[in-house]
Protein backbone atom coordinates (compact mmCIF):
# COMPACT_ATOMS: atom_id res chain seq x y z
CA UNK A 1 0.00 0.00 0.00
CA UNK A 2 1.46 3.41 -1.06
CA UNK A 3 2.84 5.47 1.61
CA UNK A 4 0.57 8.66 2.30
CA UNK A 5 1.73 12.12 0.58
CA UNK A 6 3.90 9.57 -2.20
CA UNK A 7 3.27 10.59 -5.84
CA UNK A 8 3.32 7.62 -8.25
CA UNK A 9 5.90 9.29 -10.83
CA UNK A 10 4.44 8.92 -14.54
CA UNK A 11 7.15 7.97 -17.42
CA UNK A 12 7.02 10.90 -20.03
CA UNK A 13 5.56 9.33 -23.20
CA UNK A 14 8.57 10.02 -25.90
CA UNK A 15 7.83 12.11 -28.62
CA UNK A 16 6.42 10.47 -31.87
CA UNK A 17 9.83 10.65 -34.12
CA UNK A 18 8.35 11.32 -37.82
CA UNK A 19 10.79 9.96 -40.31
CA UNK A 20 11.31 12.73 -42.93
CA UNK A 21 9.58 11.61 -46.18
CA UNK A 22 11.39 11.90 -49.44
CA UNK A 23 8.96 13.03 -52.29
CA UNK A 24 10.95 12.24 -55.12
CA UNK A 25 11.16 8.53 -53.53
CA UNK A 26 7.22 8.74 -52.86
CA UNK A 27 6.48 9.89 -56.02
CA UNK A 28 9.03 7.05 -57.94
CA UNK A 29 6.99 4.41 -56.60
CA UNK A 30 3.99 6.03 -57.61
CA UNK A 31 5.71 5.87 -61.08
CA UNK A 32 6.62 1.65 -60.52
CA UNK A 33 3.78 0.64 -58.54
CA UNK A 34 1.88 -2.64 -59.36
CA UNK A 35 -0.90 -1.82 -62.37
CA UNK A 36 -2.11 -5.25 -61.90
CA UNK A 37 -1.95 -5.86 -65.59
CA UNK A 38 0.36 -5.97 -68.45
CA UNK A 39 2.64 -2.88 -68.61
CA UNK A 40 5.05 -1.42 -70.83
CA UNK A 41 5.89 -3.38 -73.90
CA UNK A 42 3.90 -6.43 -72.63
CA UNK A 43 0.45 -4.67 -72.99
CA UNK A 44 -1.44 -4.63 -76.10
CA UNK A 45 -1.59 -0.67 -77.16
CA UNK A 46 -2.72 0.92 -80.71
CA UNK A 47 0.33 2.99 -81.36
CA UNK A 48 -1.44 6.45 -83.31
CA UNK A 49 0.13 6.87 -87.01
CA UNK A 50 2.04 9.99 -85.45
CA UNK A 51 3.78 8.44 -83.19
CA UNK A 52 5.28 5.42 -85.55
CA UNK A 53 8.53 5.44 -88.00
CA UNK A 54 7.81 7.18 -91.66
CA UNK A 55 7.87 4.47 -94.44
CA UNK A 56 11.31 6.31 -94.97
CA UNK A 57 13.20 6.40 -91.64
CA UNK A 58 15.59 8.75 -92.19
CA UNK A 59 12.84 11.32 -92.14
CA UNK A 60 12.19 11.65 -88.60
CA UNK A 61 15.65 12.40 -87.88
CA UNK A 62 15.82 14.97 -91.11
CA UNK A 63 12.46 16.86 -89.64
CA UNK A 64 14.14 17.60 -86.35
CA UNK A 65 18.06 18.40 -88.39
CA UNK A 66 15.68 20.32 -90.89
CA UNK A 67 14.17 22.50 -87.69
CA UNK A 68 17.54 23.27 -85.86
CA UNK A 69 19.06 24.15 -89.48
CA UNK A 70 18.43 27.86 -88.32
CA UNK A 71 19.51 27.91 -85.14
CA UNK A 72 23.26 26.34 -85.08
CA UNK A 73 24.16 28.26 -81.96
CA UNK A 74 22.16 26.58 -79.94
CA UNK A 75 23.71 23.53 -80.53
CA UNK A 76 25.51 22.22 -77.21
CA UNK A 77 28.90 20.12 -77.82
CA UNK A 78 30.15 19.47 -74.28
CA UNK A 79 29.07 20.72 -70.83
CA UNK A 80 30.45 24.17 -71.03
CA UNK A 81 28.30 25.15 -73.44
CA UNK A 82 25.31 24.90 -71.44
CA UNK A 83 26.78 27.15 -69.12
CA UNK A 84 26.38 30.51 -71.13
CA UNK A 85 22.47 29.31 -72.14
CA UNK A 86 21.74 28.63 -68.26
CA UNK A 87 23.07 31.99 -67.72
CA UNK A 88 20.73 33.44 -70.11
CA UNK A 89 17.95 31.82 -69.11
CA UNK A 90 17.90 30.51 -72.69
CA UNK A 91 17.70 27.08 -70.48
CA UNK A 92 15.65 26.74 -67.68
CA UNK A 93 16.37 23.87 -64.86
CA UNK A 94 13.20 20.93 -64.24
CA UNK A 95 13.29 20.34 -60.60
CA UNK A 96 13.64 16.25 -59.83
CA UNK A 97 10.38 16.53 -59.10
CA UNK A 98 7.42 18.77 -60.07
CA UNK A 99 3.73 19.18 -59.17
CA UNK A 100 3.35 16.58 -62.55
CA UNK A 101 6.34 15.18 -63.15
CA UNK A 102 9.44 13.29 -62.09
CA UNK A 103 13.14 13.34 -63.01
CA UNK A 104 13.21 9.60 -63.91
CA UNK A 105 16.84 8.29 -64.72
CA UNK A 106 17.74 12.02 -66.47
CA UNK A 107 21.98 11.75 -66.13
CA UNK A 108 21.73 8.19 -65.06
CA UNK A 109 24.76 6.68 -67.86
CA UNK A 110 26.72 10.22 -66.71
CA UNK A 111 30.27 9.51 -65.63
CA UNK A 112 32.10 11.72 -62.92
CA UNK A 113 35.02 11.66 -65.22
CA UNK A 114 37.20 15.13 -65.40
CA UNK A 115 34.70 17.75 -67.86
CA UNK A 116 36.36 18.01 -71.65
CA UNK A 117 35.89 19.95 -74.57
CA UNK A 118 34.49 18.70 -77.80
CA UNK A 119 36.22 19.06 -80.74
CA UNK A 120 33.16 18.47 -83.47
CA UNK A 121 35.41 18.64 -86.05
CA UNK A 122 37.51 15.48 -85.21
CA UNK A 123 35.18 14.44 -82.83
CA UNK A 124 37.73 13.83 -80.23
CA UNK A 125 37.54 15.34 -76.56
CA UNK A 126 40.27 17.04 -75.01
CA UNK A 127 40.50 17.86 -71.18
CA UNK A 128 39.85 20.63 -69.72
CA UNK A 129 42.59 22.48 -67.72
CA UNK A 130 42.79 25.06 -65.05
CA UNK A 131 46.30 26.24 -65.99
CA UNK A 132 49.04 26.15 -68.54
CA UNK A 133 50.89 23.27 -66.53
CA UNK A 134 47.93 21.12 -66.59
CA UNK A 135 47.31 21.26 -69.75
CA UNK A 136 50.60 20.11 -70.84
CA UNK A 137 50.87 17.14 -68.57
CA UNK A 138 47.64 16.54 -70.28
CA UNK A 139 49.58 16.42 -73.39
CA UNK A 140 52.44 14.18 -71.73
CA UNK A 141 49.94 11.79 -70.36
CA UNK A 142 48.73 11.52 -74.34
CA UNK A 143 52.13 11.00 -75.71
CA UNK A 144 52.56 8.13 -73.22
CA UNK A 145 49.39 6.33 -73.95
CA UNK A 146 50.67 6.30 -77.65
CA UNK A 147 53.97 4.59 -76.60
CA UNK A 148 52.19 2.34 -74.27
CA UNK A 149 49.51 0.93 -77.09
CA UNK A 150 52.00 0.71 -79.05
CA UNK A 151 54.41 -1.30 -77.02
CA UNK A 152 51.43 -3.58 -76.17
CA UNK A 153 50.32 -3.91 -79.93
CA UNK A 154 54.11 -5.08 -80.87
CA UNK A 155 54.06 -7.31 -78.33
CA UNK A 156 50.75 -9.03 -79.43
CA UNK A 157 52.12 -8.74 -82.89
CA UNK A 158 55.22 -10.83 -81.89
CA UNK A 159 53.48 -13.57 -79.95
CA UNK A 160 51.03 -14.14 -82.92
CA UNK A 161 54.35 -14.65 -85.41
CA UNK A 162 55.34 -17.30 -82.15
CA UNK A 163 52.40 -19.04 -82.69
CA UNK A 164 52.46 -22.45 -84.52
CA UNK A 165 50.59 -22.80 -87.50
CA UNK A 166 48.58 -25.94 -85.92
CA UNK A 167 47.84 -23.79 -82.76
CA UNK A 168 44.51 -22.56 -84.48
CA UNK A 169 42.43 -21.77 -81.49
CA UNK A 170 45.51 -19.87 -79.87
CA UNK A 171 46.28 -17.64 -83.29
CA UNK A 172 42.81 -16.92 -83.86
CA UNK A 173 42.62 -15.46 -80.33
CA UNK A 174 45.90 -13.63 -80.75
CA UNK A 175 44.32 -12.25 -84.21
CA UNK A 176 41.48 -10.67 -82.31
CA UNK A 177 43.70 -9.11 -79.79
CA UNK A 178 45.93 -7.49 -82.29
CA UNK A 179 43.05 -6.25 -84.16
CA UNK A 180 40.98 -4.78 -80.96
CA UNK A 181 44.76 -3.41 -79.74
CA UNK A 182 45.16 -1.70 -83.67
CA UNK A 183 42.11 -0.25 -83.38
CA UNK A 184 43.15 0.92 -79.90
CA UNK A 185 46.31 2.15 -81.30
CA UNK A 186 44.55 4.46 -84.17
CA UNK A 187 41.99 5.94 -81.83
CA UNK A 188 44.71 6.72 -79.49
CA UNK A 189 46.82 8.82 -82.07
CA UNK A 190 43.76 10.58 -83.48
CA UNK A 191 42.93 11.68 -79.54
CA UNK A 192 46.89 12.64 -79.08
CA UNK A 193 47.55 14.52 -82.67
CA UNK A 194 44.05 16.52 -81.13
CA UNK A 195 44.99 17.22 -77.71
CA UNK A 196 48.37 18.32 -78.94
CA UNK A 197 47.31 20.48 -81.94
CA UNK A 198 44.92 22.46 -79.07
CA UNK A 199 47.73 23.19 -76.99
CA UNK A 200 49.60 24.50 -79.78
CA UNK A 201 47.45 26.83 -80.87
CA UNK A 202 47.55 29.42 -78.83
CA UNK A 203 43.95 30.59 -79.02
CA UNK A 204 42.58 27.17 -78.83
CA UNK A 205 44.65 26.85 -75.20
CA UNK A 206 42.87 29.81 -74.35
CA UNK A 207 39.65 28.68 -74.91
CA UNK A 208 40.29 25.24 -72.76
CA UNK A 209 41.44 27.34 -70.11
CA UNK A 210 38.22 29.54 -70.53
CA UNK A 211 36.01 26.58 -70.72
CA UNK A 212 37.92 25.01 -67.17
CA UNK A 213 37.29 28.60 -65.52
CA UNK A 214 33.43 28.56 -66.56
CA UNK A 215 32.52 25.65 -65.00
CA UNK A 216 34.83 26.50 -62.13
CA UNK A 217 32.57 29.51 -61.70
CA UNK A 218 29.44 27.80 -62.19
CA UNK A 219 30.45 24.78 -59.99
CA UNK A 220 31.61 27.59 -56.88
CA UNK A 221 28.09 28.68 -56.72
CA UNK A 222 25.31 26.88 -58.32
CA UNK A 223 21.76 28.67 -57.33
CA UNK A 224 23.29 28.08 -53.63
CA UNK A 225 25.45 24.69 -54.42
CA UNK A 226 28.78 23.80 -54.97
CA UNK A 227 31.00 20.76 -56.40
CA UNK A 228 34.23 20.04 -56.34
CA UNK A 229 35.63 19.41 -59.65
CA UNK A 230 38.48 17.66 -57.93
CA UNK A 231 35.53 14.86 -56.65
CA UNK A 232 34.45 12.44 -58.98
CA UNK A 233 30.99 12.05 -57.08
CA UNK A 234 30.78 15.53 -56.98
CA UNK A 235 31.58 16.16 -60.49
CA UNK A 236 28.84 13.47 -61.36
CA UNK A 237 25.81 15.28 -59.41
CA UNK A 238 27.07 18.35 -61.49
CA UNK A 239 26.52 17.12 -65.03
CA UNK A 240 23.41 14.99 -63.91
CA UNK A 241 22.10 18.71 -62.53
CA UNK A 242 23.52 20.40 -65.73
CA UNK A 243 21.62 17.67 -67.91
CA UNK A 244 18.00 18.79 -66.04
CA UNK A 245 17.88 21.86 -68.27
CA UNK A 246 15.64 22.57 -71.25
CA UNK A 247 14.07 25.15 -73.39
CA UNK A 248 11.27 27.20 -71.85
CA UNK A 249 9.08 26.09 -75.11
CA UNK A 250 9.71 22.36 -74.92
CA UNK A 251 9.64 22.85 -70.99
CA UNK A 252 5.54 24.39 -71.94
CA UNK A 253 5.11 21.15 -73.42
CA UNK A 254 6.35 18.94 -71.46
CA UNK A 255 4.41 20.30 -68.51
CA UNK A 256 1.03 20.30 -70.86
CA UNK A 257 1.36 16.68 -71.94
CA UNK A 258 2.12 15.79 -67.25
CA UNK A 259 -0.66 18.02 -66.45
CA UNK A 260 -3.09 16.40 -68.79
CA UNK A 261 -1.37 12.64 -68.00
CA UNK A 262 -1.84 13.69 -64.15
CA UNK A 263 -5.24 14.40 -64.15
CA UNK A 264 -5.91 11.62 -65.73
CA UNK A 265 -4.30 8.72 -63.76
CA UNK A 266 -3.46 10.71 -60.72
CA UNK A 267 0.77 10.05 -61.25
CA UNK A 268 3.68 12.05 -61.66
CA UNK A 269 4.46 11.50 -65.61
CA UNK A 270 8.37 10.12 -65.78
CA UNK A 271 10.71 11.75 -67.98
CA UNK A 272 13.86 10.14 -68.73
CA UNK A 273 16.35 12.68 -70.85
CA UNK A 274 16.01 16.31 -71.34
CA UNK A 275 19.13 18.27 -73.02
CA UNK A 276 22.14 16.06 -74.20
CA UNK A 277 25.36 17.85 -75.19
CA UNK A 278 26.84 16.11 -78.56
CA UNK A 279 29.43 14.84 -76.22
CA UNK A 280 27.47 12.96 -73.80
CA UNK A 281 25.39 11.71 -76.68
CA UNK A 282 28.01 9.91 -78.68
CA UNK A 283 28.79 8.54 -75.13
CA UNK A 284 25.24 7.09 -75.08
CA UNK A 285 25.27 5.57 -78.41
CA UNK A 286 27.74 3.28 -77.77
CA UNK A 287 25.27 1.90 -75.61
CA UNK A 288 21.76 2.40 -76.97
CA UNK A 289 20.77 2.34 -80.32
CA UNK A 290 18.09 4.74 -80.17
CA UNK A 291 20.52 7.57 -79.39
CA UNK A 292 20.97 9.47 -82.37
CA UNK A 293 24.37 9.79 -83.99
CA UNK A 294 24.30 12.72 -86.38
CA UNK A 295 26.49 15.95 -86.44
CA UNK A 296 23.39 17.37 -84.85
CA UNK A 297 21.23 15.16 -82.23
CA UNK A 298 18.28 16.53 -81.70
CA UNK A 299 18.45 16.78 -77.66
CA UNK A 300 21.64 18.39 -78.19
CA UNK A 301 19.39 21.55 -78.83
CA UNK A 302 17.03 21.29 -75.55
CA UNK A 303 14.08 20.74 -77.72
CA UNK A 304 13.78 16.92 -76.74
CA UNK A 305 12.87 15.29 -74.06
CA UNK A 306 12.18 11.50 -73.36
CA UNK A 307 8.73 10.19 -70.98
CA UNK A 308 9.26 6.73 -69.93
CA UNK A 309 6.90 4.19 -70.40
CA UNK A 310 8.37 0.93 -68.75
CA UNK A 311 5.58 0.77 -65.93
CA UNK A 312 2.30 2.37 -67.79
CA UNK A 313 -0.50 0.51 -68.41
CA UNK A 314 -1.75 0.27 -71.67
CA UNK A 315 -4.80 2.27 -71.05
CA UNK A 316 -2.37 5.01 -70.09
CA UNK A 317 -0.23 4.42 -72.81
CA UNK A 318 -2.64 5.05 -75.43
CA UNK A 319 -4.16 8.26 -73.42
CA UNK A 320 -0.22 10.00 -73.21
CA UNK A 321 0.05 8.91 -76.89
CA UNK A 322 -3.12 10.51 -78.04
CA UNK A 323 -2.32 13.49 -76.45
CA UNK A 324 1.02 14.04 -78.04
CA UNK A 325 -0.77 12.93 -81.45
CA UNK A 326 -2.60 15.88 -80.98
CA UNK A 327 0.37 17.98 -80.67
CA UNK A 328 1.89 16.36 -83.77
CA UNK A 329 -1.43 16.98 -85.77
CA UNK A 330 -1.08 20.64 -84.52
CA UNK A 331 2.42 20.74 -85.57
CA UNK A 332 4.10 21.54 -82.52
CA UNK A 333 6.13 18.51 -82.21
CA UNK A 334 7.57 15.55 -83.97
CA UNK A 335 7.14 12.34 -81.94
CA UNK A 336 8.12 8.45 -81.82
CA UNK A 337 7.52 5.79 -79.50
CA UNK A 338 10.76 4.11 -79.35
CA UNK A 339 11.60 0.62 -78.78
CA UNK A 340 13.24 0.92 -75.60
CA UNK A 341 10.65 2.26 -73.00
CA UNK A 342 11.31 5.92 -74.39
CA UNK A 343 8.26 8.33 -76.25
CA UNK A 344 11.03 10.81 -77.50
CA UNK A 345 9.53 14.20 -78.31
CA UNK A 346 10.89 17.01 -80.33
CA UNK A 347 9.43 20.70 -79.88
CA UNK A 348 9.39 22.97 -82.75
CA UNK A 349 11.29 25.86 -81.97
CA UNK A 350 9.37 27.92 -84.47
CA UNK A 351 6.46 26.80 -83.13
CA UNK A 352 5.99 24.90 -86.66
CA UNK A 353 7.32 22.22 -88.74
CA UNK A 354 10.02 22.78 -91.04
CA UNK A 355 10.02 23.54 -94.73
CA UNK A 356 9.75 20.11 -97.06
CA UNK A 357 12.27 21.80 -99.20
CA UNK A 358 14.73 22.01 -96.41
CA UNK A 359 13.76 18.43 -94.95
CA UNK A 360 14.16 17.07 -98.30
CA UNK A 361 17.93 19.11 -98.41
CA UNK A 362 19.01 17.17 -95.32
CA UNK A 363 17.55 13.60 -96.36
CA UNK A 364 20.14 14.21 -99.42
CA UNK A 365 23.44 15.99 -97.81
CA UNK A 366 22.89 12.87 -94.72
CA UNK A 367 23.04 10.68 -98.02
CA UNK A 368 26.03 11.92 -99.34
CA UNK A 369 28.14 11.98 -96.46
CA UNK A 370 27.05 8.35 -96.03
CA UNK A 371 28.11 7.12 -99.30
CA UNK A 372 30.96 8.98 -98.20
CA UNK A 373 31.00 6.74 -94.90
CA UNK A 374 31.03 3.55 -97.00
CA UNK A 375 33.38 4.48 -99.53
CA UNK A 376 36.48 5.28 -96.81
CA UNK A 377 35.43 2.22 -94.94
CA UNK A 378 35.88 0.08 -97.93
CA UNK A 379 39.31 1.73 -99.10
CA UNK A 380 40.03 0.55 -94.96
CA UNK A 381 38.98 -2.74 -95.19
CA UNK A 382 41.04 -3.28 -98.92
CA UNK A 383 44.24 -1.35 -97.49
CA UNK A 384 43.77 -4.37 -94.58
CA UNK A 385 43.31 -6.95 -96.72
CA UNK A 386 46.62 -6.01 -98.47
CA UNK A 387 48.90 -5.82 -95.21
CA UNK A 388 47.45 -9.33 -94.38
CA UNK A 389 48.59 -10.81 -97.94
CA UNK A 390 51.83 -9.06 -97.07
């Protein structure tokens, strides 16, 4: 029995911790979550006429060429050159996540490898420096690589001449090998002769310099944060954050076609690519084959974006389709549902489609410098089959 005047003492009930809730994580498996029926390229869609390849599929490429034809500055080659058009407002940043849409893989294939400049010319990159001295270890480190490929290639060379003539298996490896490590060899001299014909050029120095101190600049003090171009991680949230830009009038678009897709099924719509310098996008077409290769891609001039389709239904599907049919029919935008999960659009910077004349102009110089393609690649291939008879 409790003594009198004693006070039972209570045990203060701990405050309810609430976890802090990530909304771009909420709103991802919005994006993934279980339909319940087929999705993506398992369910059974009608695909709209607008959104398919032309009977002549070097037309959809040659509408968007045919478009930017006009506008060659705003063609991005590397990462510095977004720089200026952020600056300008010329691009304007999509948040990860919006009131109707999420940042959905945009910068996912990205490396945190140093920043370079891209030659277009020779289509080589060269690195970017923040001094004089840096650049020409740069070149040093170049001049090496040559003697180092070539080293190895003479000493695959020598072990296939080793190689018995009943040691099939064995020489037919050792073929491969020198063939992968000449091809290693060539690309290696065309990136050297490059780096070293930049720093020898005076003016050309200057602008990798320039191009270093931009970024450093941008990277100090990014709308409140900064990366260290030193960090690899660091340098990797950069270009993902550098590849969330867009142009205001494909950024209109894009947030008609989510609001309309949002209202509908109540999800954030997932976008998947936005702008692309030239750079990062011959990175990506070693990889994926939808990822155009031409002298001018068209995400390379913030008029694309990519919505991702792996997880939609095919009731949703064929609504996001039909809308941007209707945007096609208006002649806003020049569309394709890809085979890889993608629905790349294109935005019209004019706010109309191109002249045939001038599609019809590109369809015939991408022709030409085809046949061109073809024509050295065959002189290759004979020149080889001569040093082998040798």
């Amino acid at each position: 029995m409790p003594l009198a005047g004693c006070k039972r003492s209570e045990v203060p009930v701990p405050p309810t911790v609430t976890e802090p809730v990530d909304l771009w994580k909420e709103a991802a498996t919005r994006v993934e979550q279980d339909r319940g029926e087929a999705i993506g390229h398992s369910a059974m869609v009608e695909i709209p006429e607008q959104l398919k390849h032309y009977v002549d599929r070097r037309r959809f490429l040659a509408v968007q060429a045919a478009d930017t034809r006009a506008r060659t500055n705003d063609i991005s080659d590397d990462f510095a050159d977004l720089v200026p058009l952020i600056q300008r407002s010329e691009l304007v940043e999509m948040k990860p996540l919006g009131s109707n849409y999420i940042l959905y893989g945009v910068g996912y294939s990205v490396s945190g490898e140093p920043f370079a400049h891209y030659d277009s010319s020779s289509r080589q990159t060269i690195p970017l420096a923040a001094s004089e001295d840096a650049f020409q270890k740069d070149v040093q480190q170049a001049l090496e690589a040559v003697k180092e490929s070539t080293a190895s290639l003479a000493r695959l060379e020598a072990e296939l001449r080793r190689a018995r003539k009943g040691q099939s298996r064995r020489r037919a490896t050792l073929l491969r090998e020198v063939t992968k490590a000449r091809r290693s060899l060539a690309s290696t001299k065309a990136k050297t002769r490059v780096v070293a014909a930049f720093y020898a050029d005076p003016e050309r120095r200057k602008s990798i310099l320039a191009e270093y101190q931009l970024l450093s600049d941008l990277a100090r003090d990014f709308g409140g944060e900064a990366y260290d171009l030193n960090n690899f991680d660091a340098r990797r949230r950069l270009k993902i954050r550098l590849l969330s830009f867009i142009r205001p009038e494909a950024r209109d678009v894009l947030t008609q076609i989510a609001d309309a897709y949002k209202s509908k099924f109540d999800r954030p719509l997932p976008v998947s690519s936005l702008v692309r310098p030239v750079q990062y996008q011959q990175e990506l077409a070693g990889t994926n084959a939808n990822a155009a290769r031409g002298p001018t891609p068209p995400h390379s001039t913030g008029l694309a974006f990519d919505l991702y389709y792996k997880y939609m239904s095919g009731a949703e599907q064929e609504f996001l389709m039909s809308v941007i049919a209707n945007l096609e029919d208006e002649g806003r935008v020049e569309a394709l549902r890809e085979t890889r999960d993608h629905i790349h659009v294109y935005v019209f910077g004019s706010g109309r489609r191109p002249d045939e004349k001038l599609i019809a102009s590109v369809i015939a110089e991408n022709q030409s410098r085809n046949a061109g393609k073809k024509s050295r690649a065959a002189s290759r291939r004979k020149g080889t089959r001569r040093n082998r008879a040798r």
